[in-house]
Protein backbone atom coordinates (compact mmCIF):
# COMPACT_ATOMS: atom_id res chain seq x y z
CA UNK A 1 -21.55 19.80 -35.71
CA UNK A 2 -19.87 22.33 -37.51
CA UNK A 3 -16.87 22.79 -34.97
CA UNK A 4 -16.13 18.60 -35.83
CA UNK A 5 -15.60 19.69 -39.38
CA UNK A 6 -11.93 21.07 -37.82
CA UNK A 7 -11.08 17.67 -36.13
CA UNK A 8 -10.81 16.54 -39.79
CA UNK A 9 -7.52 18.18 -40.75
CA UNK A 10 -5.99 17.25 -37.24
CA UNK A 11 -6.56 13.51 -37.59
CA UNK A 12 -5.60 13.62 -41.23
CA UNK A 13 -7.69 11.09 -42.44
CA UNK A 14 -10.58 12.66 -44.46
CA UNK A 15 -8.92 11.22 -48.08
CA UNK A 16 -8.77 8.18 -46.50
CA UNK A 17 -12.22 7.98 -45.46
CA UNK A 18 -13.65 9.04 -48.56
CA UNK A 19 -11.55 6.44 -50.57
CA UNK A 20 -12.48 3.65 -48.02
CA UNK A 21 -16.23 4.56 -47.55
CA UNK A 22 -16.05 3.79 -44.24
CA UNK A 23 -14.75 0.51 -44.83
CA UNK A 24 -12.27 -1.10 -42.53
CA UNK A 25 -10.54 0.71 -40.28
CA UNK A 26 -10.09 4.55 -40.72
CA UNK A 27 -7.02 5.06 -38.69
CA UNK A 28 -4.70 2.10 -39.86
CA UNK A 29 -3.51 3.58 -43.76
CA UNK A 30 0.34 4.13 -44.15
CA UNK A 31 2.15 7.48 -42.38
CA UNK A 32 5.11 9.47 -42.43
CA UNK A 33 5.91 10.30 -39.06
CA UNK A 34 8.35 13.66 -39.01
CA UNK A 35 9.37 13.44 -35.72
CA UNK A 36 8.81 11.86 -32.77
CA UNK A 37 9.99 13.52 -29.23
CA UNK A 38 10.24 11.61 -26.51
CA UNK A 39 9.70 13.05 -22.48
CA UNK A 40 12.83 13.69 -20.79
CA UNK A 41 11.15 11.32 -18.08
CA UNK A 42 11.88 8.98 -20.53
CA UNK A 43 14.65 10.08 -21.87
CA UNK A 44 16.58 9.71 -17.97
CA UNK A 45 14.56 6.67 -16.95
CA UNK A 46 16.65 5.44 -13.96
CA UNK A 47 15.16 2.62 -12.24
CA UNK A 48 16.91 0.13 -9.55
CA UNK A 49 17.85 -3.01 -10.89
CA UNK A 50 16.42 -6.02 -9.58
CA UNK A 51 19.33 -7.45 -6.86
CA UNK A 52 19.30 -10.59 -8.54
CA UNK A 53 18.76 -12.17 -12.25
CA UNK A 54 16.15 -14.54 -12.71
CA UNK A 55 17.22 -17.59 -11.62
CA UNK A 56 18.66 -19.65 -14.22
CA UNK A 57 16.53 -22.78 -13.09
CA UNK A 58 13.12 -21.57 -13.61
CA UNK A 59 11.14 -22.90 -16.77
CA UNK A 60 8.24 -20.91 -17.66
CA UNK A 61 5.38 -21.38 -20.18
CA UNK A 62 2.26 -18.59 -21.56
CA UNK A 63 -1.15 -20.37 -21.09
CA UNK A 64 -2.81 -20.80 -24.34
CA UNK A 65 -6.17 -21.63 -25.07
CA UNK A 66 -7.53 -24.67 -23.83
CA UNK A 67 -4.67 -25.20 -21.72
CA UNK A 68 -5.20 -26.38 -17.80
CA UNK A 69 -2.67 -25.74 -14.71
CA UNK A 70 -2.44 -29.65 -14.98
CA UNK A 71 -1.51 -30.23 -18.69
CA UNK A 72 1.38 -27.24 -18.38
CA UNK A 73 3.09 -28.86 -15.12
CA UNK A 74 3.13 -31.78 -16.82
CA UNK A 75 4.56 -29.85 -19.93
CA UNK A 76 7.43 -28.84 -17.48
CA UNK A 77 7.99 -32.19 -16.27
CA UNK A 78 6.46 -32.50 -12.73
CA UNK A 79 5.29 -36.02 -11.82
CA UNK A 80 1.28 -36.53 -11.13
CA UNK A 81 1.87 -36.66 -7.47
CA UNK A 82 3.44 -33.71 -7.40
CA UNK A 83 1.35 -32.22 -9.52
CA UNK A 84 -2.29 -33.26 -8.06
CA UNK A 85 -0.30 -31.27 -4.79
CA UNK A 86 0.49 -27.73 -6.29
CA UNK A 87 -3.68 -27.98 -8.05
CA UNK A 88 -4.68 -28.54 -4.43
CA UNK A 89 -2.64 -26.03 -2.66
CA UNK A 90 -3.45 -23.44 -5.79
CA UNK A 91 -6.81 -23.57 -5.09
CA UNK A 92 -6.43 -22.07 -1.63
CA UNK A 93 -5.06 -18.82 -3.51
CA UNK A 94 -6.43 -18.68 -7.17
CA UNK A 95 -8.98 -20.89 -9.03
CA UNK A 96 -6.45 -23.06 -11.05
CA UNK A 97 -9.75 -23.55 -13.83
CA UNK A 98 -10.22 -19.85 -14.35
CA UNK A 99 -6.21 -19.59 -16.12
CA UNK A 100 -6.66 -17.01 -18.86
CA UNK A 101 -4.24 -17.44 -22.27
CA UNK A 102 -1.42 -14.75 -21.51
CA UNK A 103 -0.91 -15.95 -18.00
CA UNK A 104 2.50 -17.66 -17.43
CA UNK A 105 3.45 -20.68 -15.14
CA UNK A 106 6.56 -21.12 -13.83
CA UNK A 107 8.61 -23.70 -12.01
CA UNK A 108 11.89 -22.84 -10.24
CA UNK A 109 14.34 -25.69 -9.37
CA UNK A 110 17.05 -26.37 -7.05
CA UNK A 111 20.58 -26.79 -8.44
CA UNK A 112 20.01 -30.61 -8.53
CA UNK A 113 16.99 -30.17 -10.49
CA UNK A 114 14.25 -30.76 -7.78
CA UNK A 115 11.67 -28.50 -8.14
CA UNK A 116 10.81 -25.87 -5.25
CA UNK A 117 7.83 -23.91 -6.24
CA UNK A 118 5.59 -23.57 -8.51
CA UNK A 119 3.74 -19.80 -9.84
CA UNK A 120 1.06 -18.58 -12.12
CA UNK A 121 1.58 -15.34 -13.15
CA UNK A 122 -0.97 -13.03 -13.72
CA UNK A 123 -1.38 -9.98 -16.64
CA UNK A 124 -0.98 -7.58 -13.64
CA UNK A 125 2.16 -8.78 -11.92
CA UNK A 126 0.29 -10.83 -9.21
CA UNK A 127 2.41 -13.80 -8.44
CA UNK A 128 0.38 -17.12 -7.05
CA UNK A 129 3.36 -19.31 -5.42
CA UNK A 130 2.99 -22.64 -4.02
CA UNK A 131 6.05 -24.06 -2.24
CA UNK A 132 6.56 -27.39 -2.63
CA UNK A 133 7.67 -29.99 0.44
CA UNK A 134 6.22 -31.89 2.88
CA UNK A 135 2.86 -29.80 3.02
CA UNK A 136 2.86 -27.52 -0.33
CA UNK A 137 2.07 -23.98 0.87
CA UNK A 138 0.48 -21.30 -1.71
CA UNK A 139 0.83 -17.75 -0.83
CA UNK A 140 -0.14 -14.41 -3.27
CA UNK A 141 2.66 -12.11 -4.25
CA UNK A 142 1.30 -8.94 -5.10
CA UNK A 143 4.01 -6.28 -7.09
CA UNK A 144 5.86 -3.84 -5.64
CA UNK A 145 5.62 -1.27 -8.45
CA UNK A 146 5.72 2.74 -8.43
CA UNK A 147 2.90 4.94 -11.05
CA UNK A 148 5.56 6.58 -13.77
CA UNK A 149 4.24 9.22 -15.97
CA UNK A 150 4.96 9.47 -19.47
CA UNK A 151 4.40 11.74 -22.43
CA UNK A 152 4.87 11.81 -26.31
CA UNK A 153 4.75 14.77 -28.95
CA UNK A 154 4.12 13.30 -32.52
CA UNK A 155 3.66 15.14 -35.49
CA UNK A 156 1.01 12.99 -37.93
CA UNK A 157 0.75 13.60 -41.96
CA UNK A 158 -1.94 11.13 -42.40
CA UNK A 159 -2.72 7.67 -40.41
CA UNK A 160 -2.72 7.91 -36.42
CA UNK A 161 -2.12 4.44 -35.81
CA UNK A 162 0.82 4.06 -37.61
CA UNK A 163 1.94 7.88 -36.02
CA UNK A 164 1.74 6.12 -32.50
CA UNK A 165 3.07 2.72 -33.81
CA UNK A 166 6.00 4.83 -34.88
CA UNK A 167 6.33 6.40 -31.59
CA UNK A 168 6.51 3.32 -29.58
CA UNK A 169 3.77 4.29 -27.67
CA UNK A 170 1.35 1.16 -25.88
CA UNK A 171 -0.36 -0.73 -28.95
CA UNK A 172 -3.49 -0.40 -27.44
CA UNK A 173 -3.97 3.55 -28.03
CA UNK A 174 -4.22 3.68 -31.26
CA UNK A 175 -7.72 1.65 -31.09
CA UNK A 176 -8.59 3.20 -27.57
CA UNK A 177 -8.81 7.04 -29.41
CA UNK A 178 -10.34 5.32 -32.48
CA UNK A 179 -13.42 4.46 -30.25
CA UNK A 180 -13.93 7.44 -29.16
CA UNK A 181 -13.53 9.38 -32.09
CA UNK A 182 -15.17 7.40 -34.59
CA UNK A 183 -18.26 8.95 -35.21
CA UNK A 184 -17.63 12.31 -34.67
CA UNK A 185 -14.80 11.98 -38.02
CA UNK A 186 -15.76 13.29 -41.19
CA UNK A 187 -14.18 13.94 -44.56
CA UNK A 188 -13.29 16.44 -47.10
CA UNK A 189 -9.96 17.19 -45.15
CA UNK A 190 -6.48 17.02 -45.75
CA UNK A 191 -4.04 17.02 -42.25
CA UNK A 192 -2.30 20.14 -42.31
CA UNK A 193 2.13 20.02 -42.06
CA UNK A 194 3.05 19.52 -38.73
CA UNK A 195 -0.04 18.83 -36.78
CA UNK A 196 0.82 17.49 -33.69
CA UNK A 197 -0.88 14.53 -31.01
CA UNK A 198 0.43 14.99 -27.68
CA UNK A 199 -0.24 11.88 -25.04
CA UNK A 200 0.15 11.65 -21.64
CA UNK A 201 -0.20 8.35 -19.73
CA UNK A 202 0.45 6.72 -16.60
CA UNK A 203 2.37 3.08 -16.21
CA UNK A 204 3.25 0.73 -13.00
CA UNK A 205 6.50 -0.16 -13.30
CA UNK A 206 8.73 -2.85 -10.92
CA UNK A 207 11.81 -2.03 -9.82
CA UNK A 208 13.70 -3.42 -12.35
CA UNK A 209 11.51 -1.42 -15.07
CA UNK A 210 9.24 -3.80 -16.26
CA UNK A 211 5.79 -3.07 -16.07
CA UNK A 212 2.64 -4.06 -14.08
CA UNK A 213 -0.63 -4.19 -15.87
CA UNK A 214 -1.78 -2.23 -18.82
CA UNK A 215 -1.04 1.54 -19.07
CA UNK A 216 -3.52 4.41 -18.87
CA UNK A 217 -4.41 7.32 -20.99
CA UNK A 218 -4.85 10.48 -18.87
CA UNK A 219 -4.07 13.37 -21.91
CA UNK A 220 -4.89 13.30 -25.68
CA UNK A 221 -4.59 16.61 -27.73
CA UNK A 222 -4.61 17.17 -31.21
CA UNK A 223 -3.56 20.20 -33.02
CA UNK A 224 -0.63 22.99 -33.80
CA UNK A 225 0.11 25.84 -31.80
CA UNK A 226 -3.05 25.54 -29.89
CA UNK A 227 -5.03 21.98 -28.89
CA UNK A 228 -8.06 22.15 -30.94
CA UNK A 229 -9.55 19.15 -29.72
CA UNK A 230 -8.46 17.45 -26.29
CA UNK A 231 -9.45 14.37 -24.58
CA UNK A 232 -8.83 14.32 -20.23
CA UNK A 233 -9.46 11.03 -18.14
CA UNK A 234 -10.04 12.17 -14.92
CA UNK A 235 -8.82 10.40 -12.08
CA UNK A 236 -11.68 10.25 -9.44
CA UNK A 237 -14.23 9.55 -12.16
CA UNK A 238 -13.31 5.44 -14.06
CA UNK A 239 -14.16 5.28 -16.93
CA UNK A 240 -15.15 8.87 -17.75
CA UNK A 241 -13.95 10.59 -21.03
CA UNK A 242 -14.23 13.63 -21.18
CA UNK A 243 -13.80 15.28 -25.23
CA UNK A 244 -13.22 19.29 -25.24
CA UNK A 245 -13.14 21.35 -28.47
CA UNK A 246 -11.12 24.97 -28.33
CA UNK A 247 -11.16 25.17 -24.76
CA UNK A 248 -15.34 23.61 -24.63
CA UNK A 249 -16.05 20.78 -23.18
CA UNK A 250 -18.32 18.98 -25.83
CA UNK A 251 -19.20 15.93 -24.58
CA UNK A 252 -18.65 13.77 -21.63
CA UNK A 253 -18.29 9.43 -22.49
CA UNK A 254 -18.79 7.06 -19.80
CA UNK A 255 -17.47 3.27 -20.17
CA UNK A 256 -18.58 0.58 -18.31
CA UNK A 257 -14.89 -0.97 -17.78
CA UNK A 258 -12.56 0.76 -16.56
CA UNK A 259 -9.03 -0.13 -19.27
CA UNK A 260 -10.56 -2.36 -21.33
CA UNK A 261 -10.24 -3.37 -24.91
CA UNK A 262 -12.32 -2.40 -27.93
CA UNK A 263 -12.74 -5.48 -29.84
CA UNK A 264 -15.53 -5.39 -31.41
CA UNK A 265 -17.86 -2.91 -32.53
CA UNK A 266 -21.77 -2.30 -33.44
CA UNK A 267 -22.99 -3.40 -36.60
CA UNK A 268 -22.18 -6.67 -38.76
CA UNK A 269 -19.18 -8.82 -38.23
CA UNK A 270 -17.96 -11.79 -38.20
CA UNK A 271 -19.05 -14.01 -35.30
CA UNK A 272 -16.46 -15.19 -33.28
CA UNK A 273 -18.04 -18.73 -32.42
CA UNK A 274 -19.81 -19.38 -35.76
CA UNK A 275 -17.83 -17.79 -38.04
CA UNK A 276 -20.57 -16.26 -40.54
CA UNK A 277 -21.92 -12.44 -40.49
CA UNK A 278 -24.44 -11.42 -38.31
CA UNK A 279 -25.04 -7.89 -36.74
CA UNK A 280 -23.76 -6.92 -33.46
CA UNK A 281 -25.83 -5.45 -31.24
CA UNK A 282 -23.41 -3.86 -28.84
CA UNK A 283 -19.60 -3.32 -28.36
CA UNK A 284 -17.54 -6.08 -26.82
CA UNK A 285 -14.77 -4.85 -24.38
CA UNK A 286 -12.29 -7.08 -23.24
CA UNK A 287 -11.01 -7.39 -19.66
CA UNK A 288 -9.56 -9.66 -16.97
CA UNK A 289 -12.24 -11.88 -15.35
CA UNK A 290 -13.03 -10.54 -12.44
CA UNK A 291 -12.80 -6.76 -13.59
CA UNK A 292 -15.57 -4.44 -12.12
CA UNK A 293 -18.21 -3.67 -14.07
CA UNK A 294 -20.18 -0.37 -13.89
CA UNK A 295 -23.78 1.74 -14.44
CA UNK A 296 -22.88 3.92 -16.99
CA UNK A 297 -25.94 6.17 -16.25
CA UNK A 298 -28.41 6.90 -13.57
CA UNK A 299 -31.72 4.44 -13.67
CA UNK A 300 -33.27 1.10 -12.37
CA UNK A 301 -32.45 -2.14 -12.26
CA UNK A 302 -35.09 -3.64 -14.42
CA UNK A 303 -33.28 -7.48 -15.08
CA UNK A 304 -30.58 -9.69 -13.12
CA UNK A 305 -30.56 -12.85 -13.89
CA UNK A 306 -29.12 -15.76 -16.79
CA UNK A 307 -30.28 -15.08 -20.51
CA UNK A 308 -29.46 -17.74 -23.02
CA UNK A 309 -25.76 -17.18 -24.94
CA UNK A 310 -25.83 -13.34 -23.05
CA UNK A 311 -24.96 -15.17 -20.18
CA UNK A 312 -25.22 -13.33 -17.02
CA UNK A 313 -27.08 -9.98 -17.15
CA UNK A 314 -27.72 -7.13 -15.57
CA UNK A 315 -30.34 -4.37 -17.44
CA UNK A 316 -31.14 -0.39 -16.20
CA UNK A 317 -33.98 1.59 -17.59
CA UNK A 318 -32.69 5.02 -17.68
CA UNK A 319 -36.63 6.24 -18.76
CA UNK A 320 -37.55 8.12 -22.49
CA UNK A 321 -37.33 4.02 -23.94
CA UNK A 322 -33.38 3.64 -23.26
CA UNK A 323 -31.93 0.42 -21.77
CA UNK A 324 -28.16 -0.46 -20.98
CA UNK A 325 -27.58 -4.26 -21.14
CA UNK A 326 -24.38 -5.70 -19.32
CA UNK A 327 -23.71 -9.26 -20.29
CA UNK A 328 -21.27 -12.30 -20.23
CA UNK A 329 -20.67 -11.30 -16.40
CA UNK A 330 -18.82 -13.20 -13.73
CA UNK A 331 -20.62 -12.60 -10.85
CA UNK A 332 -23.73 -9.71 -9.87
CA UNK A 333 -22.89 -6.99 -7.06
CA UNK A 334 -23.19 -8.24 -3.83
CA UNK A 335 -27.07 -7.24 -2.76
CA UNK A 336 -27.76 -5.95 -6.16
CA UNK A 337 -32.11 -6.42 -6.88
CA UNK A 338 -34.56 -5.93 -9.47
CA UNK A 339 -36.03 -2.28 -8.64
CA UNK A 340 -32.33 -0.82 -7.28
CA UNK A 341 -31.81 2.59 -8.32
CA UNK A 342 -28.35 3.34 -9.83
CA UNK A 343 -26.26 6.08 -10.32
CA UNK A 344 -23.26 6.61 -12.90
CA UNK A 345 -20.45 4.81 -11.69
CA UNK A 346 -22.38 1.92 -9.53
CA UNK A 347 -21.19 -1.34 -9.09
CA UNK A 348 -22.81 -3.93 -11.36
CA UNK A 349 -21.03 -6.91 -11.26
CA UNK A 350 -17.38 -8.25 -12.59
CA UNK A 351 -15.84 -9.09 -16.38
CA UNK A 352 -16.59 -12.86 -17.25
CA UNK A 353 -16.94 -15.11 -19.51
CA UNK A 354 -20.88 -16.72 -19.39
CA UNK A 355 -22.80 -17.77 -21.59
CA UNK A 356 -21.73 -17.75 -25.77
CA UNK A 357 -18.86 -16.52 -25.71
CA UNK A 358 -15.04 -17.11 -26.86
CA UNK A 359 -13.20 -15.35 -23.90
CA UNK A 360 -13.58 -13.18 -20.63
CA UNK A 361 -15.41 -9.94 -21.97
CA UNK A 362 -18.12 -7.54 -21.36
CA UNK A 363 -21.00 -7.40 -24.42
CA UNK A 364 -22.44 -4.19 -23.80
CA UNK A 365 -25.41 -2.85 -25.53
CA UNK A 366 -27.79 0.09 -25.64
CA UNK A 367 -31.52 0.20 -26.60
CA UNK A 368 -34.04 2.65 -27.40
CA UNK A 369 -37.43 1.66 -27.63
CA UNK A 370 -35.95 -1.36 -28.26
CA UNK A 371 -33.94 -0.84 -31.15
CA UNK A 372 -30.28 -1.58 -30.30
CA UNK A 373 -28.10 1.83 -30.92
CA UNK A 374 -24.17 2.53 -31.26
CA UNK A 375 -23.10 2.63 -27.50
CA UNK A 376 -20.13 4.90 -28.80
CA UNK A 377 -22.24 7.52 -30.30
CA UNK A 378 -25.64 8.43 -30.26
CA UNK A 379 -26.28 6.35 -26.90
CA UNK A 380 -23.82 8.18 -24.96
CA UNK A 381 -26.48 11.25 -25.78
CA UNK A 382 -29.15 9.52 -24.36
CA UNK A 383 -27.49 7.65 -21.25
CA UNK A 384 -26.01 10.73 -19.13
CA UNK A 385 -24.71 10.44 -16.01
CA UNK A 386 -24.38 12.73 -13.03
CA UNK A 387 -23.33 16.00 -14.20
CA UNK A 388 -19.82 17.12 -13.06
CA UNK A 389 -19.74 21.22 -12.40
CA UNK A 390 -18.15 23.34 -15.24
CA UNK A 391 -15.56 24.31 -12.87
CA UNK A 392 -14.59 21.01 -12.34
CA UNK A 393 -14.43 19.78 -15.59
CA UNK A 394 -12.08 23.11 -17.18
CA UNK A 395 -9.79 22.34 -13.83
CA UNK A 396 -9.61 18.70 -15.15
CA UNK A 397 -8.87 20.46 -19.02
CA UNK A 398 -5.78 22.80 -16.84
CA UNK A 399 -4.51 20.06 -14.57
CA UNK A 400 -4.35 17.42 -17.46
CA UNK A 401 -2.39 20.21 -19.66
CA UNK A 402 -0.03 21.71 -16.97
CA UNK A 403 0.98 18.10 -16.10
CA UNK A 404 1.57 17.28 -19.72
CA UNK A 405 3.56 20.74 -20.02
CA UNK A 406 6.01 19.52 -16.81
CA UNK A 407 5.88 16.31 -17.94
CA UNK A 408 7.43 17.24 -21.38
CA UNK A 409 9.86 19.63 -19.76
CA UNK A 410 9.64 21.87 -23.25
CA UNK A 411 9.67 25.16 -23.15
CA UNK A 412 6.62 27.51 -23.31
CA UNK A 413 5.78 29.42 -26.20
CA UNK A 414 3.24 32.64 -25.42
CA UNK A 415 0.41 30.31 -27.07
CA UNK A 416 0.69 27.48 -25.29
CA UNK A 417 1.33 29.65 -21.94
CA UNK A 418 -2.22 30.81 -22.64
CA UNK A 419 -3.91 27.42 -22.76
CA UNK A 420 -2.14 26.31 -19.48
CA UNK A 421 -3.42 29.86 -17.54
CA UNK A 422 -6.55 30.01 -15.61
């Protein structure tokens, strides 16, 4: 643990820590950001222009909670009629009753103010169009949108979230590097001048440069002239983290949704239905409904079935005591049984929203011997997956920094040509 003791003074945050005691949360204090470079990808974003504005006779509202497809057509003035006609049609495309807040729905109208179709329009650019006339017809529109990549070079004095906040980076970072590097922070250690966080990420973007679902981390590093401590998200392996420390890999984290949200973490909180402090058992990750849900080890399916406020579940035994607990699901893996073994990586089931619960999420939870453990630290020691070769993972490390390198388009100085070599 020795080696963590340097991650200190790159994160900046050890005063903090010590202050706070842990309380609240250790990456949010007030920062100083130096300077902030941006990629020259971004810099000379071109994209087309859409060949048309939006036409100037759509309305459009954002779902909020408790809202139905019903109760917003009215909202935009469609008679019931017309409206018991798009719910019908819908349903042929997209489950009007599963409309998540955040969602939009539109109507577009003809000059004269008749209304011609009606969409609902999903978090990642899927469009769900009925066409109103004699016989409403729905159709699915999915995006045409190209992968960009993008980079940033920050240099932090103290708090990382308000570093990236700074640097117009996605929101959703900030907390995505915080759960991962939570436990492994420690204090006693003042961030040195000029310690730098370099990011690389990848965004869908439509032709007219607005963007298609939620972006993805594929490159953290922290540190000065060299990356002390770097973070890759390999491609071919979702949800697979994989942390390396001077150049050694020193741990490899495995998440059972692939983009999702930390919103809650283990230990006591507030709780979200009944509003007093209880302990949490697990870590809740939020997701669209209907996003796959994984094994994040090898081991047996012990438990599928309904469990009181969990909802749906699906349990592994992964031997030595240690269960992984998947709940609130959707729907189970087609074929999935009691007695299946899994691998890292398997299909479980899909994000949902069963049982007690305030939204679609995944609860997930560890347990040794019965005693429910951090899923973000010590249980991603117990729960390993299929090992990836050493080759493979310090060609992830090179790839991940050679793209960032191109990406950047900075120039090379002899210690940063060394990290990038074979």
């Amino acid at each position: 643990m020795k080696g963590w003791w340097l991650l200190v003074g790159l994160m900046g945050i050890g005063p903090m820590l010590a202050e706070a005691n842990w309380r609240g949360s250790v990456l949010s204090s007030p920062v100083k950001t130096r300077a902030v470079e941006k990629s020259s990808v971004e810099r000379g974003l071109s994209l087309p222009r859409l060949a048309q504005a939006l036409d100037s006779n759509t309305q459009r509202l954002t779902v909020a909670p408790g809202d139905t497809l019903d109760r917003l057509l009215r909202r935009l003035g469609l008679d019931v009629a017309t409206r018991a006609a798009v719910v019908a049609a819908m349903r042929g495309e997209f489950d009007p009753t599963r409309l998540q807040p955040g969602q939009r729905v539109s109507v577009a109208s003809s000059a004269a103010g008749k209304p011609v179709s009606v969409a609902i329009e999903r978090e990642s650019g899927v469009r769900h169009v009925v066409t109103l006339g004699q016989r409403p017809e729905a159709r699915t529109v999915r995006p045409r949108a190209d992968t960009l990549a993008f980079a940033r070079k920050v240099e932090v004095e103290t708090s990382l979230s308000a570093s990236l906040a700074a640097a117009e980076v996605p929101k959703h970072f900030a907390a995505d590097l915080e759960s991962l590097l939570g436990d492994i922070l420690d204090t006693g250690h003042d961030v040195r001048d000029g310690e730098r966080l370099r990011l690389l990420w990848e965004e869908r973007r439509r032709q007219d440069g607005s963007r298609v679902g939620r972006p993805r981390l594929t490159y953290a590093g922290f540190g000065g002239l060299g990356w002390r401590l770097e973070l890759v998200w390999p491609a071919d392996q979702p949800g697979m983290v994989m942390l390396f420390q001077d150049g050694e890999l020193q741990r490899v984290l495995r998440f059972p949704v692939e983009g999702a949200r930390l919103t809650s973490s283990f230990g006591n909180r507030r709780h979200p239905v009944y509003g007093d402090i209880r302990r949490h058992d697990g870590i809740d990750l939020a997701a669209p409904r209907g996003t796959p849900v994984v094994a994040t080890g090898p081991g047996r399916v012990t438990f599928i079935g309904w469990r009181g406020g969990y909802g749906r579940v699906v349990e592994i035994d992964h031997d030595s005591g240690a269960v992984s607990r998947y709940t609130h699901l959707s729907q189970f893996a087609e074929g999935l049984e009691v007695g299946d073994g899994v691998e890292a990586g398997d299909n479980l089931g899909a994000v949902g929203a069963t049982g007690l619960t305030t939204g679609p999420n995944l609860h997930y939870e560890i347990r040794l011997d019965d005693r429910p453990i951090d899923p973000l630290a010590e249980g991603q020691r117990i729960i390993r997956g299929k090992n990836t070769s050493g080759d493979d993972k310090m060609s992830a490390l090179v790839e991940a920094r050679t793209r960032l390198l191109r990406v950047m388009e900075t120039s090379i100085s002899p210690e940063l040509a060394a990290l990038v070599s074979p």
